[in-house]
PDB file of N, CA and C in Angstrom:
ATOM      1  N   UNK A   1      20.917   2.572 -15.136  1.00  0.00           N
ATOM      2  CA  UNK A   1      19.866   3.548 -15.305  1.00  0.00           C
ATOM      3  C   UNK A   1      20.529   4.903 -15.537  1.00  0.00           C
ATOM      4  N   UNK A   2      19.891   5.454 -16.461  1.00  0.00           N
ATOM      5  CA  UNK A   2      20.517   7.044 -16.786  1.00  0.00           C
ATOM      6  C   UNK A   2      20.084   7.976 -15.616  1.00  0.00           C
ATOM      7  N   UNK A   3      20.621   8.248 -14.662  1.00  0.00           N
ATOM      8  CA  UNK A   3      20.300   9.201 -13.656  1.00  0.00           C
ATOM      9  C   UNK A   3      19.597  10.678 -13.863  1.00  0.00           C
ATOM     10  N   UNK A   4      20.569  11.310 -14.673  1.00  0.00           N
ATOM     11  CA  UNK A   4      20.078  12.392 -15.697  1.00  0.00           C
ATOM     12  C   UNK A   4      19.053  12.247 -16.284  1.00  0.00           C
ATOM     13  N   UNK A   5      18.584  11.613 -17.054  1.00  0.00           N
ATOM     14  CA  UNK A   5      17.530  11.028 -17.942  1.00  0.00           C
ATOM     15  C   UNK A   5      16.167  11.293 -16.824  1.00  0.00           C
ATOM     16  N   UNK A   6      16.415  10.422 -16.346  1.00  0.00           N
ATOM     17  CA  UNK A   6      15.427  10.097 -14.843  1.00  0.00           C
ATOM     18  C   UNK A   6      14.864  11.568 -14.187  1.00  0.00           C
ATOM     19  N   UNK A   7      16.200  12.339 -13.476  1.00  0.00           N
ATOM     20  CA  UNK A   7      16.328  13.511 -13.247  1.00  0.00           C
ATOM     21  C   UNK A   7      15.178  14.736 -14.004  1.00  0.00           C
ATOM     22  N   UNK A   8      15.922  14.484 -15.361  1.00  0.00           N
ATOM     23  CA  UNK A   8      14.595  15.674 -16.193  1.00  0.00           C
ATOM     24  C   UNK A   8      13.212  15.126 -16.681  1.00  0.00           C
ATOM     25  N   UNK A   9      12.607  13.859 -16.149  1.00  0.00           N
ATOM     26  CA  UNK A   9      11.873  13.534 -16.052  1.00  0.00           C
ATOM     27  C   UNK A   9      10.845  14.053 -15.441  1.00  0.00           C
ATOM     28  N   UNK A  10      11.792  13.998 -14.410  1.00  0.00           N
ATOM     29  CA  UNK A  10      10.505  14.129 -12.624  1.00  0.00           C
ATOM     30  C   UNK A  10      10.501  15.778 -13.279  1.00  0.00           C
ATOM     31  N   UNK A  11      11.604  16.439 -13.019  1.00  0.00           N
ATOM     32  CA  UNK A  11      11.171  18.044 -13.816  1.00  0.00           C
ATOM     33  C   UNK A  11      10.306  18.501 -14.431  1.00  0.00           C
ATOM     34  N   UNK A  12       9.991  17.757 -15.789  1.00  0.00           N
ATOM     35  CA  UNK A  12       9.378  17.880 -16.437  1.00  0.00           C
ATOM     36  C   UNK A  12       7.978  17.414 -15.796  1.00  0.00           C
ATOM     37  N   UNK A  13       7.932  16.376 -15.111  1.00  0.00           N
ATOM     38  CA  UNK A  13       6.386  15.884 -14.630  1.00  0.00           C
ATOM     39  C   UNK A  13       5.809  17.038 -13.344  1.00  0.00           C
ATOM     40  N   UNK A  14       6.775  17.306 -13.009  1.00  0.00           N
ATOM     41  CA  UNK A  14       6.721  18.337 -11.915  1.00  0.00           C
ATOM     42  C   UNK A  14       6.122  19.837 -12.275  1.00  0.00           C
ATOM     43  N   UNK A  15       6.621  20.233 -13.407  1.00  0.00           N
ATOM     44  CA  UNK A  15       6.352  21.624 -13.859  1.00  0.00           C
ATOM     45  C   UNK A  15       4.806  21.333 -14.847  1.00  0.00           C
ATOM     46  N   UNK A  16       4.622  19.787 -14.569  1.00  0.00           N
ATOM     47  CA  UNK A  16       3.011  20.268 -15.327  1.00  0.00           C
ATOM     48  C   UNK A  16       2.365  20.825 -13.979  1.00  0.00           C
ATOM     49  N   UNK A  17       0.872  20.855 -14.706  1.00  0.00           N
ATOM     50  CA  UNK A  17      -0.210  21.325 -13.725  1.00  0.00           C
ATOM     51  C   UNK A  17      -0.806  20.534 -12.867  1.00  0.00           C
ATOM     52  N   UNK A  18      -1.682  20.555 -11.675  1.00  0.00           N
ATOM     53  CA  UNK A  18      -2.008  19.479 -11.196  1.00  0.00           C
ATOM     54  C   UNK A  18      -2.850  17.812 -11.700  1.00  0.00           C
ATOM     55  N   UNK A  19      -3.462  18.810 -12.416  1.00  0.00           N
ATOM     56  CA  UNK A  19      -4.635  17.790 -13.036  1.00  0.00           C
ATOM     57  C   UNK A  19      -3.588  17.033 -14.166  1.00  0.00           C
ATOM     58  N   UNK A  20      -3.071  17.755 -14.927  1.00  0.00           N
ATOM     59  CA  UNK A  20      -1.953  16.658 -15.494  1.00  0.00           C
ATOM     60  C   UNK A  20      -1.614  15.869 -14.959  1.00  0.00           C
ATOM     61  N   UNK A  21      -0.410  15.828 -13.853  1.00  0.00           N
ATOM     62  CA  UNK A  21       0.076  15.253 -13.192  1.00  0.00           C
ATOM     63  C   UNK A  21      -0.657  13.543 -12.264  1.00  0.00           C
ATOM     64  N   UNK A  22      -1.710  14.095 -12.374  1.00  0.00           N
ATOM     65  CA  UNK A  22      -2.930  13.069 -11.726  1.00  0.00           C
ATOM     66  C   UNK A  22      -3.351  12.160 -12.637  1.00  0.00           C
ATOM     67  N   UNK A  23      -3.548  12.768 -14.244  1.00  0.00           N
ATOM     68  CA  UNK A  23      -3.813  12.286 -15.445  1.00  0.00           C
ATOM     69  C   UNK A  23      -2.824  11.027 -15.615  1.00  0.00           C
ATOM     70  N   UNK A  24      -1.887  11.108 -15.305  1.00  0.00           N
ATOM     71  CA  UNK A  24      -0.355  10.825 -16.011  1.00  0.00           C
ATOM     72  C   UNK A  24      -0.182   9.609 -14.682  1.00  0.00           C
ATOM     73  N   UNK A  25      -0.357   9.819 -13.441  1.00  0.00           N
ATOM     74  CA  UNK A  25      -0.539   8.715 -12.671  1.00  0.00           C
ATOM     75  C   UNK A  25      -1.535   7.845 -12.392  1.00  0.00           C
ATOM     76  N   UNK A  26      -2.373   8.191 -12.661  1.00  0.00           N
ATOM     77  CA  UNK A  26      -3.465   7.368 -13.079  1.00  0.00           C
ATOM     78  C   UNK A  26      -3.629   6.083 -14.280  1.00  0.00           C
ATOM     79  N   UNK A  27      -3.088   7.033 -15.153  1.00  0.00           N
ATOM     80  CA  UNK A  27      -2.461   6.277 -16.449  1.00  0.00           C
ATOM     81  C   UNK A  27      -1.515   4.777 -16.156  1.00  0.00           C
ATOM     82  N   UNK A  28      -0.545   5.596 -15.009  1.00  0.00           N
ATOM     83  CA  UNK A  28       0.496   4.764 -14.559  1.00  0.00           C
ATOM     84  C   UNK A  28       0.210   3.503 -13.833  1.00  0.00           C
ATOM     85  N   UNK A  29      -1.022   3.872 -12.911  1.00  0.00           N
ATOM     86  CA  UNK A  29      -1.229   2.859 -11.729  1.00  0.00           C
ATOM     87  C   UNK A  29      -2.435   2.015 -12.135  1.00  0.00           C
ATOM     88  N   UNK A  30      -3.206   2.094 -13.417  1.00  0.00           N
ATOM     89  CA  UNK A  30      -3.675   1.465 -14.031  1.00  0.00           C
ATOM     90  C   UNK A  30      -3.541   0.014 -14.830  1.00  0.00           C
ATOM     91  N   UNK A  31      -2.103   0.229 -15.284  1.00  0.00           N
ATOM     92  CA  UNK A  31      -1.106  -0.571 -16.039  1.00  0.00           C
ATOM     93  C   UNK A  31      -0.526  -1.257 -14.893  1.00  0.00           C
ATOM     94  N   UNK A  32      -0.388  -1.114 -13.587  1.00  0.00           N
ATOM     95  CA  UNK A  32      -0.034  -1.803 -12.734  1.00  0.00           C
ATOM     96  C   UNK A  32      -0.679  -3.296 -12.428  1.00  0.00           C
ATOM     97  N   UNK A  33      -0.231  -4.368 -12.300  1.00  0.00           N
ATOM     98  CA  UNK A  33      -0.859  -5.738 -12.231  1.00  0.00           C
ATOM     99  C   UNK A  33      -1.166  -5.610 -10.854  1.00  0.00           C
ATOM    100  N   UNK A  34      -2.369  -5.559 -10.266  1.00  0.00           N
ATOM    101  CA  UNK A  34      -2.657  -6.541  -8.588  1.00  0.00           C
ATOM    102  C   UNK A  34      -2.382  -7.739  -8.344  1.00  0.00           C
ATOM    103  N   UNK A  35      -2.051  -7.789  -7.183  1.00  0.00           N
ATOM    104  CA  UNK A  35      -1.320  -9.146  -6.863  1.00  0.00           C
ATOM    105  C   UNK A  35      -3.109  -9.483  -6.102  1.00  0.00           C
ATOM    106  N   UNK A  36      -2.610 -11.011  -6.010  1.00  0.00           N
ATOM    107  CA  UNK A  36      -4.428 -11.733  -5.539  1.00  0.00           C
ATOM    108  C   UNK A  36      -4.214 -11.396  -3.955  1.00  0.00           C
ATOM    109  N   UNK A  37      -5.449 -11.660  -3.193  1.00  0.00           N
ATOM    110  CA  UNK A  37      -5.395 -11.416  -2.160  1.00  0.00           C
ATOM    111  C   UNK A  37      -5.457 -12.496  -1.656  1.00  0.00           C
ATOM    112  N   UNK A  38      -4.951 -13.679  -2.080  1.00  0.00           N
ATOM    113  CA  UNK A  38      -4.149 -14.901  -1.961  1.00  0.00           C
ATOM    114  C   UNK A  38      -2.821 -14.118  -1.123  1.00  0.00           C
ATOM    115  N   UNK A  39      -2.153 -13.627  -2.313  1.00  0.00           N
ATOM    116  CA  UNK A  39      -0.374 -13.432  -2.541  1.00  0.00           C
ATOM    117  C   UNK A  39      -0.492 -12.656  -0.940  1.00  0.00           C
ATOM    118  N   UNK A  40      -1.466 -11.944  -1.205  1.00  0.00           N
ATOM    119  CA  UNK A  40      -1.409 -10.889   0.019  1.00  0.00           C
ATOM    120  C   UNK A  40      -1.102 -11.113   1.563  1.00  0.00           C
ATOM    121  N   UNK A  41      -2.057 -12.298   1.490  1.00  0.00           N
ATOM    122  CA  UNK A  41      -2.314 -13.031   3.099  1.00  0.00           C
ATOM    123  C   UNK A  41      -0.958 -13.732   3.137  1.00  0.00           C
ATOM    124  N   UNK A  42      -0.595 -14.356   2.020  1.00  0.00           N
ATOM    125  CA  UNK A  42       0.917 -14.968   2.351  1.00  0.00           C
ATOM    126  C   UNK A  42       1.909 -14.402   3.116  1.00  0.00           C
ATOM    127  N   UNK A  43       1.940 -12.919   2.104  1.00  0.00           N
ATOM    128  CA  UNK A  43       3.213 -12.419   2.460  1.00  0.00           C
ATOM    129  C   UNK A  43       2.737 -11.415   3.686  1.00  0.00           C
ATOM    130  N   UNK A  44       1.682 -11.507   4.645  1.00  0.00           N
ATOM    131  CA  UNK A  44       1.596 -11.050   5.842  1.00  0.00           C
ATOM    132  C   UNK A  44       1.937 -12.151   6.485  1.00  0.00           C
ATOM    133  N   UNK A  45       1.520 -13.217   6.552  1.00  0.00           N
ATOM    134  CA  UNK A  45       1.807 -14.415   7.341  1.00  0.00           C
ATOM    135  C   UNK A  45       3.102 -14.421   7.365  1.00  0.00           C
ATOM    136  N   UNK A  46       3.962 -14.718   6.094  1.00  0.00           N
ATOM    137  CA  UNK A  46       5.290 -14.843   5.804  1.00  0.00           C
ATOM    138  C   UNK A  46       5.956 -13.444   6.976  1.00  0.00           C
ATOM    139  N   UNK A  47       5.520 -12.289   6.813  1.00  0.00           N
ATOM    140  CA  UNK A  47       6.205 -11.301   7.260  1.00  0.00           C
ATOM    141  C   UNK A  47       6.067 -10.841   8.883  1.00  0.00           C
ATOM    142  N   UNK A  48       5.168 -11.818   9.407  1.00  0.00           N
ATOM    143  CA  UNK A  48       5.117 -11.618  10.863  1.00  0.00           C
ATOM    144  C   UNK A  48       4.700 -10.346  11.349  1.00  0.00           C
ATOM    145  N   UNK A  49       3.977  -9.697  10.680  1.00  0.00           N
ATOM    146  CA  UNK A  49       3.593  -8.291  11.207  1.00  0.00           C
ATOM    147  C   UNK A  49       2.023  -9.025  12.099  1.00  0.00           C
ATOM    148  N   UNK A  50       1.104  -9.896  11.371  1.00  0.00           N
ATOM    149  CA  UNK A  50       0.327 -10.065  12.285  1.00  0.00           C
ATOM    150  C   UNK A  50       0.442 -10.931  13.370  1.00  0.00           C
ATOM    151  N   UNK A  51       1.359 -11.475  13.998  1.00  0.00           N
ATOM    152  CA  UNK A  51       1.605 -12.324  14.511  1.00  0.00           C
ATOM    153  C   UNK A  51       0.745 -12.305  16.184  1.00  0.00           C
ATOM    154  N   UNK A  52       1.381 -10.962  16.282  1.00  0.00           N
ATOM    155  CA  UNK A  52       0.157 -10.359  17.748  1.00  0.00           C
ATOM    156  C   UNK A  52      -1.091 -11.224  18.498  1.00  0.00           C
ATOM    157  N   UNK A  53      -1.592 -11.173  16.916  1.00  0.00           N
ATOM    158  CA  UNK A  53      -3.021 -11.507  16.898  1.00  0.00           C
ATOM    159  C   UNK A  53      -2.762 -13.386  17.687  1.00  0.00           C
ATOM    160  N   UNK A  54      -1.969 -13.973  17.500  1.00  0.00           N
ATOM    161  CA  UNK A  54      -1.702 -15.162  17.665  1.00  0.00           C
ATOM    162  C   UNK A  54      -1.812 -15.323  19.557  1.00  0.00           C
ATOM    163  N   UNK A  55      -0.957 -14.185  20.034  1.00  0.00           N
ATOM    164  CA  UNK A  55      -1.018 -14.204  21.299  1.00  0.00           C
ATOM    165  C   UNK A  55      -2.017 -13.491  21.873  1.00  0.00           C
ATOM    166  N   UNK A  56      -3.085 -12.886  21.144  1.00  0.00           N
ATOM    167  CA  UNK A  56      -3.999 -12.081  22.017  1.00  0.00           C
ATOM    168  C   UNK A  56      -4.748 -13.475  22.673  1.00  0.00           C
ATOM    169  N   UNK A  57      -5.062 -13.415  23.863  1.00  0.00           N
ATOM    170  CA  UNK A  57      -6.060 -14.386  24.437  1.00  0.00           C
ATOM    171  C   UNK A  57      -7.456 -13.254  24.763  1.00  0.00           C
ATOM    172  N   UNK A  58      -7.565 -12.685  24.475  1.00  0.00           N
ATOM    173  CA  UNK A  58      -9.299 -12.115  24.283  1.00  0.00           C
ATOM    174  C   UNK A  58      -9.175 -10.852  23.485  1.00  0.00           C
ATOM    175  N   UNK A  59     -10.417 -11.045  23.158  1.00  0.00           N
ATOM    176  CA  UNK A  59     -10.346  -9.442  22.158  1.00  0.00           C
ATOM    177  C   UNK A  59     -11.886  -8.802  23.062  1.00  0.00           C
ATOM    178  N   UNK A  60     -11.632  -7.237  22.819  1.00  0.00           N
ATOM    179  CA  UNK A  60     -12.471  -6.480  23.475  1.00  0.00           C
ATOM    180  C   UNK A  60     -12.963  -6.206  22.405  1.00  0.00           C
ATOM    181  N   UNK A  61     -14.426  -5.435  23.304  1.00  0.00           N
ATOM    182  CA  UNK A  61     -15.481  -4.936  22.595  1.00  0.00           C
ATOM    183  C   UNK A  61     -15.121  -3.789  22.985  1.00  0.00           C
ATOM    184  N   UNK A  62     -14.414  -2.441  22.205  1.00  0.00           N
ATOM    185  CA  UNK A  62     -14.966  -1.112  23.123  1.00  0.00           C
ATOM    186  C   UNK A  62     -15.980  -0.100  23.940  1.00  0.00           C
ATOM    187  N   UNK A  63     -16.648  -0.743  22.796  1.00  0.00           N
ATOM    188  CA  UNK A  63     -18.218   0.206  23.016  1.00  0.00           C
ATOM    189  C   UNK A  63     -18.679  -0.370  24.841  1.00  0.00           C
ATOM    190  N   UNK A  64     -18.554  -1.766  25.225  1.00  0.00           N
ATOM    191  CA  UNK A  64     -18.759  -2.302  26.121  1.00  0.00           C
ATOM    192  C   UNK A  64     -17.388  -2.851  27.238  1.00  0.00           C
ATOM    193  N   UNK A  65     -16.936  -2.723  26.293  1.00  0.00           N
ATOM    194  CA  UNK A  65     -15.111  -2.948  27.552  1.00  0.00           C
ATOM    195  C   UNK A  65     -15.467  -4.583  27.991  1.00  0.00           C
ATOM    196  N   UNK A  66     -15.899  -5.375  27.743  1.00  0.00           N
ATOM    197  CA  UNK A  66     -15.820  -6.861  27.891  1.00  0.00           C
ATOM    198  C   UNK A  66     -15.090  -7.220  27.165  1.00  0.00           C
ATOM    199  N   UNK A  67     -14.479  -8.481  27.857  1.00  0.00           N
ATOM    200  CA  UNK A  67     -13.808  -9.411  26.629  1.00  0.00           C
ATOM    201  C   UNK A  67     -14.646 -10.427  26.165  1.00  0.00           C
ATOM    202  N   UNK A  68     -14.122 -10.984  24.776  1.00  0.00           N
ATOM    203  CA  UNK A  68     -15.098 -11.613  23.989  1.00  0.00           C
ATOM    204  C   UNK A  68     -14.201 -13.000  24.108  1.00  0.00           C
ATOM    205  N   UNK A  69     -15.007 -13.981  24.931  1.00  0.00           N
ATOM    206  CA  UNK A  69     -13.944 -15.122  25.392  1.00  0.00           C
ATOM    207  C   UNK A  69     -14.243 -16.483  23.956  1.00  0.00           C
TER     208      UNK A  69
END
């Protein structure tokens, strides 16, 4: 990757105005593919962030502070 190249990029994206700048990412994140919310649940499962949930043995209600058995 040309570092430089890259470099007067962001410069250049930087010294527009705001609403440009928004224009121009918008543009960007448009062209972006979504992954399914298939792929999604996988790679939480896969990644053990929810895992918690596995060991909770009750979940509360706040509004009422009971557990929901």
């Amino acid at each position: 990757m040309n570092v430089q190249l890259v470099e007067s990029l962001i410069q250049v994206l930087l010294s527009l105005e705001a609403g440009e700048q928004l224009a121009i990412v918008g543009k960007r994140l448009n062209n972006l593919p979504c992954p399914l919310t298939q792929k999604l649940v996988q790679l939480a499962q896969k990644g053990g962030n929810l895992n918690f949930l596995n060991d909770a043995a009750e979940f509360y209600i706040l509004e009422y502070r009971e557990a929901i058995a």
